[in-house]
N, C-alpha and C. Protein backbone atom coordinates (compact mmCIF):
# COMPACT_ATOMS: atom_id res chain seq x y z
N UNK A 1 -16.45 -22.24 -5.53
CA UNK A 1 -15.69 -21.62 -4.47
C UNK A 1 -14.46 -20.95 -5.09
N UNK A 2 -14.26 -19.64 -4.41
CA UNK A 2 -13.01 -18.79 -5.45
C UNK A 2 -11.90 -19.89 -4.46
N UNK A 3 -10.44 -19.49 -5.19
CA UNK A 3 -9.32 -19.75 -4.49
C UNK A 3 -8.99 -19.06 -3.21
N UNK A 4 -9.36 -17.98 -3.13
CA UNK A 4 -9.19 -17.36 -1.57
C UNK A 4 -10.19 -17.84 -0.33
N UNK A 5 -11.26 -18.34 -0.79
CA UNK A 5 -11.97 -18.87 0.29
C UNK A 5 -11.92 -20.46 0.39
N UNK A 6 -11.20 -21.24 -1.03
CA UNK A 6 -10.75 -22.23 -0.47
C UNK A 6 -9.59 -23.15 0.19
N UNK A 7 -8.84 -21.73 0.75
CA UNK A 7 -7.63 -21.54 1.49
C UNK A 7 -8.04 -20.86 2.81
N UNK A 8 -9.07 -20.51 2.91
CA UNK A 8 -9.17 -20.39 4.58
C UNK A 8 -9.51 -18.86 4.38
N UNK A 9 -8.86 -18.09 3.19
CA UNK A 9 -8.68 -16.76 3.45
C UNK A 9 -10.29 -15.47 2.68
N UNK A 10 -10.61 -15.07 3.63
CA UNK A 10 -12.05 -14.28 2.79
C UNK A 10 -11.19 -13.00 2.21
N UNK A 11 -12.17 -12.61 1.19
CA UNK A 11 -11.79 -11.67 0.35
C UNK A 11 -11.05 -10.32 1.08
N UNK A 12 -11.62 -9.90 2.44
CA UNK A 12 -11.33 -8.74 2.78
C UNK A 12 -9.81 -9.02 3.40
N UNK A 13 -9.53 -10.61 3.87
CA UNK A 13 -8.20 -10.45 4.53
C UNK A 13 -7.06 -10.24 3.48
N UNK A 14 -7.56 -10.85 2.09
CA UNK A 14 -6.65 -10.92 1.09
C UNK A 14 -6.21 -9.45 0.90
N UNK A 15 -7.59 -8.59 0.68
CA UNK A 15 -7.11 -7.27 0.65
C UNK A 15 -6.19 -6.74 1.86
N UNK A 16 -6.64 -6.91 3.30
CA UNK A 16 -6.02 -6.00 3.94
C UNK A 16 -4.33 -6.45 4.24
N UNK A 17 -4.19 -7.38 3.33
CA UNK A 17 -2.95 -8.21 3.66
C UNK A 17 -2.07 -7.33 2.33
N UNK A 18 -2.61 -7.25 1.00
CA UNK A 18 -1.71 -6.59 0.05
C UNK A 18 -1.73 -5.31 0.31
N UNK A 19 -2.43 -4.55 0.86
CA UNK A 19 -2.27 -3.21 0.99
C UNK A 19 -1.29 -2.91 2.34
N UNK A 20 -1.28 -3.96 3.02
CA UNK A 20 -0.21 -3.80 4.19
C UNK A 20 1.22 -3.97 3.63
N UNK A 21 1.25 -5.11 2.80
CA UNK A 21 2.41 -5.44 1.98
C UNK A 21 2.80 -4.25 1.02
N UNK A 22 1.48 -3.32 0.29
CA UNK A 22 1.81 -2.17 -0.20
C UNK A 22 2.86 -1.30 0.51
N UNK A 23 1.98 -0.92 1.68
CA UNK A 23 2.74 0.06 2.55
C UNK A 23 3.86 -0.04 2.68
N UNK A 24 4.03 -1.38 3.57
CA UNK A 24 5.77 -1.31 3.59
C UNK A 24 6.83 -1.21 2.47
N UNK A 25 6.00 -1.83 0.78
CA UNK A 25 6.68 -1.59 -0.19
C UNK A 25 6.94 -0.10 -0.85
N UNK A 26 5.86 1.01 -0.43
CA UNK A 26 5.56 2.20 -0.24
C UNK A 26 6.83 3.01 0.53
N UNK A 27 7.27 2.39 2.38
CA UNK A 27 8.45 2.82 3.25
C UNK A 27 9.51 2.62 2.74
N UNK A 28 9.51 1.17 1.80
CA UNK A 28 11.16 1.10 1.37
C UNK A 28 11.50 1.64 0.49
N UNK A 29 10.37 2.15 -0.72
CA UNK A 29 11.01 2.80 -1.60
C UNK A 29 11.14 4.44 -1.09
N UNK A 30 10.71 4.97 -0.56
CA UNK A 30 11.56 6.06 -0.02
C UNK A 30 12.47 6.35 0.95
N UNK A 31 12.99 5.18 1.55
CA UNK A 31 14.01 5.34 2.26
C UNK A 31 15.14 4.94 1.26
N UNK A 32 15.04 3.96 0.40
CA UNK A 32 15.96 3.48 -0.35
C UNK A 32 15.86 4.50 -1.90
N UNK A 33 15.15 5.13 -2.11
CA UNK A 33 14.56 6.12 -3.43
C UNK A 33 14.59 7.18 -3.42
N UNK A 34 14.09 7.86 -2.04
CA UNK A 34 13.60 9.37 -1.87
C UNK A 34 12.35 9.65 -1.99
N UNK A 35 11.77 10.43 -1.87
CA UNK A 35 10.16 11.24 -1.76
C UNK A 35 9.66 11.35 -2.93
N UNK A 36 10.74 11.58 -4.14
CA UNK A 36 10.48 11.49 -5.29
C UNK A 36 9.71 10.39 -5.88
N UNK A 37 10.29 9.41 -5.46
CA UNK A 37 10.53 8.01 -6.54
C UNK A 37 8.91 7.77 -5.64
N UNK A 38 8.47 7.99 -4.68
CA UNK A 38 7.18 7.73 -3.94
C UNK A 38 6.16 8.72 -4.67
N UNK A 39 6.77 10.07 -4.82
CA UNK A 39 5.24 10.92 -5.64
C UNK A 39 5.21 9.94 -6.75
N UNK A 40 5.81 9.52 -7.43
CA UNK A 40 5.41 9.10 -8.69
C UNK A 40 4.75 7.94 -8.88
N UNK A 41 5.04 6.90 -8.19
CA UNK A 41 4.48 6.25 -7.46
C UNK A 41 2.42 5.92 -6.79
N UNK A 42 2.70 7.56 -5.69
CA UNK A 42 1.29 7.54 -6.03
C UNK A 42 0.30 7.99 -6.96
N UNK A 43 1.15 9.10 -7.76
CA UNK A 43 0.53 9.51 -8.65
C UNK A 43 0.00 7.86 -10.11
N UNK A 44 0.41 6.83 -9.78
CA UNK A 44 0.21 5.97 -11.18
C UNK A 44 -0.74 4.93 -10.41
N UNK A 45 -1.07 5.21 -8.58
CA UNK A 45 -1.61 4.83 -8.08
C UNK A 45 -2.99 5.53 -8.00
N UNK A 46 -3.18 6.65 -8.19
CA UNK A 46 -4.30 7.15 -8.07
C UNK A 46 -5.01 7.30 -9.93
N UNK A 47 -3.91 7.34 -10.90
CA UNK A 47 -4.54 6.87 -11.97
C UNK A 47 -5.46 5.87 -12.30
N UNK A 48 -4.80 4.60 -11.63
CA UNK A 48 -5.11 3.26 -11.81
C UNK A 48 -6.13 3.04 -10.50
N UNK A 49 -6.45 3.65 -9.62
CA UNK A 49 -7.37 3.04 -8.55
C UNK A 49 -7.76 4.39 -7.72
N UNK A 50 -7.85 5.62 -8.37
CA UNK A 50 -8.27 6.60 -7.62
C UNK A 50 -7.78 7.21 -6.82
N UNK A 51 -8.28 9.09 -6.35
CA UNK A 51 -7.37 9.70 -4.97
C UNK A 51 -7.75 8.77 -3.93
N UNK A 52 -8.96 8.40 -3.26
CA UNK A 52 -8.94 7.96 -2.35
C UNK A 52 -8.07 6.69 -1.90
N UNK A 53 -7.70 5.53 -2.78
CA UNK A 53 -6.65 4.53 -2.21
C UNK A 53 -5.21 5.22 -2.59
N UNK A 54 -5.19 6.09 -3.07
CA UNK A 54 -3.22 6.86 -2.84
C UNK A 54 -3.55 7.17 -1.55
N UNK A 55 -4.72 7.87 -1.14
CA UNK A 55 -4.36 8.62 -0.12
C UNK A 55 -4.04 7.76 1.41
N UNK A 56 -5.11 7.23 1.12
CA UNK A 56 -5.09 5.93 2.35
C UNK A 56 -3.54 5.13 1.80
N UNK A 57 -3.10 5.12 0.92
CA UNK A 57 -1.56 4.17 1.10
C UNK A 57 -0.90 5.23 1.37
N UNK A 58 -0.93 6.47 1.15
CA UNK A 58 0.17 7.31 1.64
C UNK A 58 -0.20 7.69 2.82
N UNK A 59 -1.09 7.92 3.56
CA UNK A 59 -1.05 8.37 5.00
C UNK A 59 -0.80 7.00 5.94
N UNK A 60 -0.51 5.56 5.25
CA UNK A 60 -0.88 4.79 6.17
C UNK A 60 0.66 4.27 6.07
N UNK A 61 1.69 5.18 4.67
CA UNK A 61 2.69 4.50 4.51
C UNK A 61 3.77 5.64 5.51
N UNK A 62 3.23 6.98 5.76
CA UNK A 62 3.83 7.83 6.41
C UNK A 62 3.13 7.97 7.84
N UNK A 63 2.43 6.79 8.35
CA UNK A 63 1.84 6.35 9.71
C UNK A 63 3.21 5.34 9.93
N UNK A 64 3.40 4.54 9.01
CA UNK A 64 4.59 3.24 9.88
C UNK A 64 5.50 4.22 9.79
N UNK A 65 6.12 5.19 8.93
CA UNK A 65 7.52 6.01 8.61
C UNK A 65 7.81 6.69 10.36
N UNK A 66 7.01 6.96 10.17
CA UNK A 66 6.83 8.08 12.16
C UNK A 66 6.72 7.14 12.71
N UNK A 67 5.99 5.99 13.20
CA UNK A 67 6.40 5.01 13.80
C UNK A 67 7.98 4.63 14.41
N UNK A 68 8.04 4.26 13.11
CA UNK A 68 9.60 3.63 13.11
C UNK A 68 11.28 4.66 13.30
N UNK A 69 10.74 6.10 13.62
CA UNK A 69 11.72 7.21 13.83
C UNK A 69 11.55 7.52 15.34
């Protein structure tokens, strides 16, 4: 049994739990950074894990941004 399922938690919640934790770590650094300090950001994100998960953390990190204005 891995450690995530012998804590209650299945693999997909683990994920959708750090990528939520992404996001908001995604909102603070450009409110506290600028737009800048975020391109660069996704750009070492889409190196390391592809366009498609930058894109989904950046549209989902400029989904809470409009939210919260």
């Amino acid at each position: 049994m891995t450690e995530s399922h012998s804590n209650g938690m299945a693999q997909e919640d683990v994920e959708a739990y750090r990528h939520n934790c992404e996001v908001r770590d995604v909102v603070c650094k450009y409110r506290t950074k600028g737009a800048d300090s975020v391109k660069k950001y996704l750009l070492l994100v889409e190196k390391a894990r592809g366009s498609q998960s930058a894109e989904r953390l950046r549209n989902d990190a400029l989904n809470m941004i409009n939210r919260r204005t």
